[in-house]
C-alpha atoms as a PDB file:
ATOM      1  CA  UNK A   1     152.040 205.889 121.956  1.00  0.00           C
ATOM      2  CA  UNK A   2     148.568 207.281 122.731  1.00  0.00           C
ATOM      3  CA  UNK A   3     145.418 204.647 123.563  1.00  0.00           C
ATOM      4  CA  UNK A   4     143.033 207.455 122.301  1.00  0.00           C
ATOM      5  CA  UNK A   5     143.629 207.569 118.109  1.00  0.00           C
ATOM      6  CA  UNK A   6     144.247 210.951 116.310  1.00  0.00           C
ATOM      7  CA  UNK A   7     141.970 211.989 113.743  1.00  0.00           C
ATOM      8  CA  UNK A   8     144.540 214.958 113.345  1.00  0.00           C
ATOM      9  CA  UNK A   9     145.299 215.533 109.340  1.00  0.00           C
ATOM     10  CA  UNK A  10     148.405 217.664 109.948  1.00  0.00           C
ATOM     11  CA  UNK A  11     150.411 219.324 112.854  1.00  0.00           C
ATOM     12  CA  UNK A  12     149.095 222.489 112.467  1.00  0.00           C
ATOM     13  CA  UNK A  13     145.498 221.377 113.834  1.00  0.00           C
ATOM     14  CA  UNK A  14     146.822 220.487 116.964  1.00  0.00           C
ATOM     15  CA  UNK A  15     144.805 223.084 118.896  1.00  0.00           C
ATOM     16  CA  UNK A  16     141.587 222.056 117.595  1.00  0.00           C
ATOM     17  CA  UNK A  17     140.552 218.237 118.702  1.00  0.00           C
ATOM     18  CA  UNK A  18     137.605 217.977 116.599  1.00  0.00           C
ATOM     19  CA  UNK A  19     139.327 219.329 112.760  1.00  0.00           C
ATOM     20  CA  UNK A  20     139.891 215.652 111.880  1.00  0.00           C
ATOM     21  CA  UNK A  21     136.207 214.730 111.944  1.00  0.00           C
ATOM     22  CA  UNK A  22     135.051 216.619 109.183  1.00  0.00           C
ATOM     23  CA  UNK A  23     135.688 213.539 107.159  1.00  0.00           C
ATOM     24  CA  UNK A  24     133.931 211.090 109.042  1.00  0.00           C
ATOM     25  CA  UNK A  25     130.938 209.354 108.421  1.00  0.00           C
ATOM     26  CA  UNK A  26     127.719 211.227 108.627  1.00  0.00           C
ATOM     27  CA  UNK A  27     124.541 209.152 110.097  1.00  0.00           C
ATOM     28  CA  UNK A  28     122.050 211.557 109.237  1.00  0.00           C
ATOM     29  CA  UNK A  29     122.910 212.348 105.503  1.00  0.00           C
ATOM     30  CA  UNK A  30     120.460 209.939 104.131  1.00  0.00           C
ATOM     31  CA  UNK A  31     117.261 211.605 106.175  1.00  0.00           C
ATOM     32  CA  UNK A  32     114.569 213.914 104.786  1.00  0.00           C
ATOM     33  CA  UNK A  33     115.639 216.640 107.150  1.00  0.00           C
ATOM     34  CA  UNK A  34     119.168 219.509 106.386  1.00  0.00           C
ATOM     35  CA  UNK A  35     122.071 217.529 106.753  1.00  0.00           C
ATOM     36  CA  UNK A  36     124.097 218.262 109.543  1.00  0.00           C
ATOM     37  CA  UNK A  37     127.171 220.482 109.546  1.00  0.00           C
ATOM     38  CA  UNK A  38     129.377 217.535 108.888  1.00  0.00           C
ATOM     39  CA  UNK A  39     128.466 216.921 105.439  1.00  0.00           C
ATOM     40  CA  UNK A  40     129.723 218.946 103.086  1.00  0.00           C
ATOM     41  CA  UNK A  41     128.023 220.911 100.017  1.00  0.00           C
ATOM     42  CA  UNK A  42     126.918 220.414  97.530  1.00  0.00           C
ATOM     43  CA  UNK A  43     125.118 216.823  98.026  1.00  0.00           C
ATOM     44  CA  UNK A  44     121.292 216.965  97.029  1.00  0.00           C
ATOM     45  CA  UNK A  45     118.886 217.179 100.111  1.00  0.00           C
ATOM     46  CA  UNK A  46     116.305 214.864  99.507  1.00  0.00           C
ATOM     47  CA  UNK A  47     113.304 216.703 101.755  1.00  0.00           C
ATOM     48  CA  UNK A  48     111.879 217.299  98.274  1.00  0.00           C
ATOM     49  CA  UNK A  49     111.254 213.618  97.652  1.00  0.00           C
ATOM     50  CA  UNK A  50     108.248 213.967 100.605  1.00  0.00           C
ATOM     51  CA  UNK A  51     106.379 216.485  98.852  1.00  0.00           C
ATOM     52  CA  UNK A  52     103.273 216.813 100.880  1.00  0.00           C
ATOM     53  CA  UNK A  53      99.627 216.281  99.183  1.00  0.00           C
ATOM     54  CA  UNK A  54      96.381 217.560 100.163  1.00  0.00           C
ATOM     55  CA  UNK A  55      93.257 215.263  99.170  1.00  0.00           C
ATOM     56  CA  UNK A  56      89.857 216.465  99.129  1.00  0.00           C
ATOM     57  CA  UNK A  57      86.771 214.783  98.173  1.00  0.00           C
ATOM     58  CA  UNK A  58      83.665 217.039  96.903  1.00  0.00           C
ATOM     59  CA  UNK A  59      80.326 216.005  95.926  1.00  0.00           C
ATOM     60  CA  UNK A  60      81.896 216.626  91.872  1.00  0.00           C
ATOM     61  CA  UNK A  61      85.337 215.519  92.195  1.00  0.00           C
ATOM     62  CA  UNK A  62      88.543 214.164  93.860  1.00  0.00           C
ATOM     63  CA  UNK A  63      90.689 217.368  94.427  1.00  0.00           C
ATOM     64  CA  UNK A  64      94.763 217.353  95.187  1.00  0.00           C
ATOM     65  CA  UNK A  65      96.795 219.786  95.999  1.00  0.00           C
ATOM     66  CA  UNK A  66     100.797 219.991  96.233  1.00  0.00           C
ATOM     67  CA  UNK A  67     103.147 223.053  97.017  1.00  0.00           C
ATOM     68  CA  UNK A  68     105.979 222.780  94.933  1.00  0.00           C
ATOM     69  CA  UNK A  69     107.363 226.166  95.254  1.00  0.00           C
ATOM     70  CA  UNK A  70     109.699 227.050  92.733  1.00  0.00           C
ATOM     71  CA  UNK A  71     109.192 224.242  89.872  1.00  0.00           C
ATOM     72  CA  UNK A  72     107.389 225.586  86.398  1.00  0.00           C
ATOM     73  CA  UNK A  73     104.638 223.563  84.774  1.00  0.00           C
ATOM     74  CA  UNK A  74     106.747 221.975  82.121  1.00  0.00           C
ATOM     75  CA  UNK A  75     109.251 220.586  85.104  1.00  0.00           C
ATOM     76  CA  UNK A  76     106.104 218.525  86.746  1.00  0.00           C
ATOM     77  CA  UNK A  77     104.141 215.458  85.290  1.00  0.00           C
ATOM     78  CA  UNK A  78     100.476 214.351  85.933  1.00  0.00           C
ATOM     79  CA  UNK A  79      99.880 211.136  84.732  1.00  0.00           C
ATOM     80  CA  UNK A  80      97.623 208.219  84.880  1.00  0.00           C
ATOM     81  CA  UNK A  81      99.107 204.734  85.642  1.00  0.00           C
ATOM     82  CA  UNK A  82      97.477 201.291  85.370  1.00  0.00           C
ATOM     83  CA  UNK A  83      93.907 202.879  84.396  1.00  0.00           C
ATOM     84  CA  UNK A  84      92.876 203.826  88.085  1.00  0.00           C
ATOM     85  CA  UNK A  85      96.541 205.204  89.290  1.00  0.00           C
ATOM     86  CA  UNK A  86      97.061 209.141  89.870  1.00  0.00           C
ATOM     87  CA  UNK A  87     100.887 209.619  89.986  1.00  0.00           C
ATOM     88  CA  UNK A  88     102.448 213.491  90.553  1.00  0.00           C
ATOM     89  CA  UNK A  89     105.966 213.725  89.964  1.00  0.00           C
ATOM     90  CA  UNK A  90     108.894 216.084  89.310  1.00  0.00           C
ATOM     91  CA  UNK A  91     112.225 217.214  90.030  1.00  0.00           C
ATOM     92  CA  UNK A  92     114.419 220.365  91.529  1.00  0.00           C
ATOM     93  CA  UNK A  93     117.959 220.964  90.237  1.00  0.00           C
ATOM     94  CA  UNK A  94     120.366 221.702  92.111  1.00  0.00           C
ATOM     95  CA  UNK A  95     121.919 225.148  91.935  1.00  0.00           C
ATOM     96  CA  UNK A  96     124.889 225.559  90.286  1.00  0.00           C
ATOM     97  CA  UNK A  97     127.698 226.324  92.396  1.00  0.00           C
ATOM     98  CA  UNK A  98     130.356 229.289  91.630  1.00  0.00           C
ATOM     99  CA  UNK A  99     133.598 228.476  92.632  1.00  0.00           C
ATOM    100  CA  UNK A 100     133.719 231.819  93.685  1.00  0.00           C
ATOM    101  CA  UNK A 101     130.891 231.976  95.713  1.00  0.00           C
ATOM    102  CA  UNK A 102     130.636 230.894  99.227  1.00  0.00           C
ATOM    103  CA  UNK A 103     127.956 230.008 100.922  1.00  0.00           C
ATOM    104  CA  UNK A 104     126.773 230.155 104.467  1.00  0.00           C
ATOM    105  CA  UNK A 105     123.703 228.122 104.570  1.00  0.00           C
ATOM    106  CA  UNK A 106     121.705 225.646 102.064  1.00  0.00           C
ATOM    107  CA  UNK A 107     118.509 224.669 103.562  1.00  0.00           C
ATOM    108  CA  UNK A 108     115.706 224.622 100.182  1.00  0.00           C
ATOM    109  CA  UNK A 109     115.501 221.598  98.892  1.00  0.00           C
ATOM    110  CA  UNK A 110     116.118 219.675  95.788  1.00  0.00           C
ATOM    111  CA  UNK A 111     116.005 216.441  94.089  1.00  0.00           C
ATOM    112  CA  UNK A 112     113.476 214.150  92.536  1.00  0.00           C
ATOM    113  CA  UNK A 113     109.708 213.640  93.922  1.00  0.00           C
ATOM    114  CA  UNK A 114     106.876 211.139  92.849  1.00  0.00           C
ATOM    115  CA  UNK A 115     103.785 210.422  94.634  1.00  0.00           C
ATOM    116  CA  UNK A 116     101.260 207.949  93.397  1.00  0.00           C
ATOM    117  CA  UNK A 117      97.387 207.388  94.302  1.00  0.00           C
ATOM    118  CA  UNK A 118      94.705 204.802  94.115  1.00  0.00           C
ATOM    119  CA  UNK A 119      91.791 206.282  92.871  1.00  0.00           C
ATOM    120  CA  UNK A 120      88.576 205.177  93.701  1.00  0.00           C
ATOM    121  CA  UNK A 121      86.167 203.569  91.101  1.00  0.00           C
ATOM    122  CA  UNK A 122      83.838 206.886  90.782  1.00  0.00           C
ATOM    123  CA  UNK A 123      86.837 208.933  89.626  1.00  0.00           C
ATOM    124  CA  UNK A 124      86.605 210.399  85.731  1.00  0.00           C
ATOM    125  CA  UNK A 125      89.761 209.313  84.929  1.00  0.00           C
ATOM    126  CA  UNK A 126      89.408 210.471  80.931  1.00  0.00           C
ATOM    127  CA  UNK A 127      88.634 214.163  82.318  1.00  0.00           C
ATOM    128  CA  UNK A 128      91.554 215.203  84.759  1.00  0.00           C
ATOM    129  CA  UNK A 129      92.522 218.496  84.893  1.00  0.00           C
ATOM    130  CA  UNK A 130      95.626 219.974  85.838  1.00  0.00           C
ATOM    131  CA  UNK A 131      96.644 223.811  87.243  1.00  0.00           C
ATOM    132  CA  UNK A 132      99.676 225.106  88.346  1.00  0.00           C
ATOM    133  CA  UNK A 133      99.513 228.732  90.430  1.00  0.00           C
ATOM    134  CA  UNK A 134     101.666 230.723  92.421  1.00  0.00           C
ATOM    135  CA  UNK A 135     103.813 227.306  93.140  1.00  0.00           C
ATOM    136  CA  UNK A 136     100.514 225.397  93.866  1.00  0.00           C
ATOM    137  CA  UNK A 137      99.727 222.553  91.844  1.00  0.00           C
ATOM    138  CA  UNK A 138      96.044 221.448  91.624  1.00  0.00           C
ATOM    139  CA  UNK A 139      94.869 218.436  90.194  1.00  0.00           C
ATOM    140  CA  UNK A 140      90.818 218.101  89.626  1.00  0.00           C
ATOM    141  CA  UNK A 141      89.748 214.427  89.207  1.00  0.00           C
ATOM    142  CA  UNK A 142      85.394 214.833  88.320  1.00  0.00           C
ATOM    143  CA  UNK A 143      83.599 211.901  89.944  1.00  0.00           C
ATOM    144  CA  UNK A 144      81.146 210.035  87.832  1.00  0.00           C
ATOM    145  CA  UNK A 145      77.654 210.954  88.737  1.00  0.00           C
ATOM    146  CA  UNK A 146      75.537 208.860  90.661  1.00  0.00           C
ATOM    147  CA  UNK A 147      72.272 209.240  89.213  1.00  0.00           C
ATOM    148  CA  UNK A 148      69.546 208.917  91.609  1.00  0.00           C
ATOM    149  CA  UNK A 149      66.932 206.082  91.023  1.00  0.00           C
ATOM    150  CA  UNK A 150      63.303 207.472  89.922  1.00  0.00           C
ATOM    151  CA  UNK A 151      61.069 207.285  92.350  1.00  0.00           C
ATOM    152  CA  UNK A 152      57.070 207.182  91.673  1.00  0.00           C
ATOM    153  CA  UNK A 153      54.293 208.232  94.316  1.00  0.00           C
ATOM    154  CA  UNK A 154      51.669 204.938  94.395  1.00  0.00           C
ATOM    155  CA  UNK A 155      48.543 205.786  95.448  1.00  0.00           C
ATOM    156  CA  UNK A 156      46.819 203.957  98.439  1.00  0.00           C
ATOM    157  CA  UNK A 157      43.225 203.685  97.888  1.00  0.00           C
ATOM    158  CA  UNK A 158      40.684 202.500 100.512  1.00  0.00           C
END
């Protein structure tokens, strides 16, 4: 009787101490980040879900930008939540996998991503625009202009 347990599956993986732990539990399957080489494919990587987003502000209008390499227009939505709430969402399928094929790496990503945005009270919100180019989605949000009061010379006499 050993003190040290055997992860061993059968007898013929006796020269290899570490076949058994292909099973085991994986600690890092749940981060944004490729999966380490215990997990096993295909399981959807969910680095999409942190789709980064540029936010500029111009003197016309609240612009954002988001790389989403890969999706067409139809597969993204640009909506407006709650009156005042910009939210950019989508999602990647997952490739279908060939029985016959065998793959050697998977590191794109794929799965569902929203992101959501407070926008601030000058924001248009009835005249968003939306473009999608060369996997670059840009969202144009005018601002409301701020019309400047009238001002009138008085002249000084004396």
């Amino acid at each position: 009787m050993s003190i040290i347990p055997s992860f061993r599956r059968n007898s013929n993986s006796i020269l290899d101490p570490f076949s058994g732990f292909t099973d085991l539990w994986d600690p890092f399957k749940d981060f944004p980040f490729p999966s380490s080489s215990l997990s096993t494919f295909p399981r959807e990587n969910s680095a999409f879900v942190n789709t980064r987003i540029d936010w500029k502000e111009t003197p016309e209008a609240h612009v954002f930008k988001a790389d989403i390499p890969g999706l067409k227009k139809e597969e993204v939505k640009v909506e407006i939540e709650d009156d005042r709430v910009l939210q950019i969402s989508g999602e990647r399928k997952i490739e279908k996998e060939d029985k016959n094929d065998t793959w050697h790496r998977v590191e794109r990503s794929s799965g569902k991503f929203s992101r959501r945005f407070r926008l601030p009270e000058n924001a248009k919100v009835d005249e968003i625009k939306a473009a999608m180019e060369n996997g670059v989605l840009s969202v144009t949000v005018p601002k409301v202009d701020v019309k400047k009061p009238d001002v009138k010379s008085i002249e000084i006499s004396g």
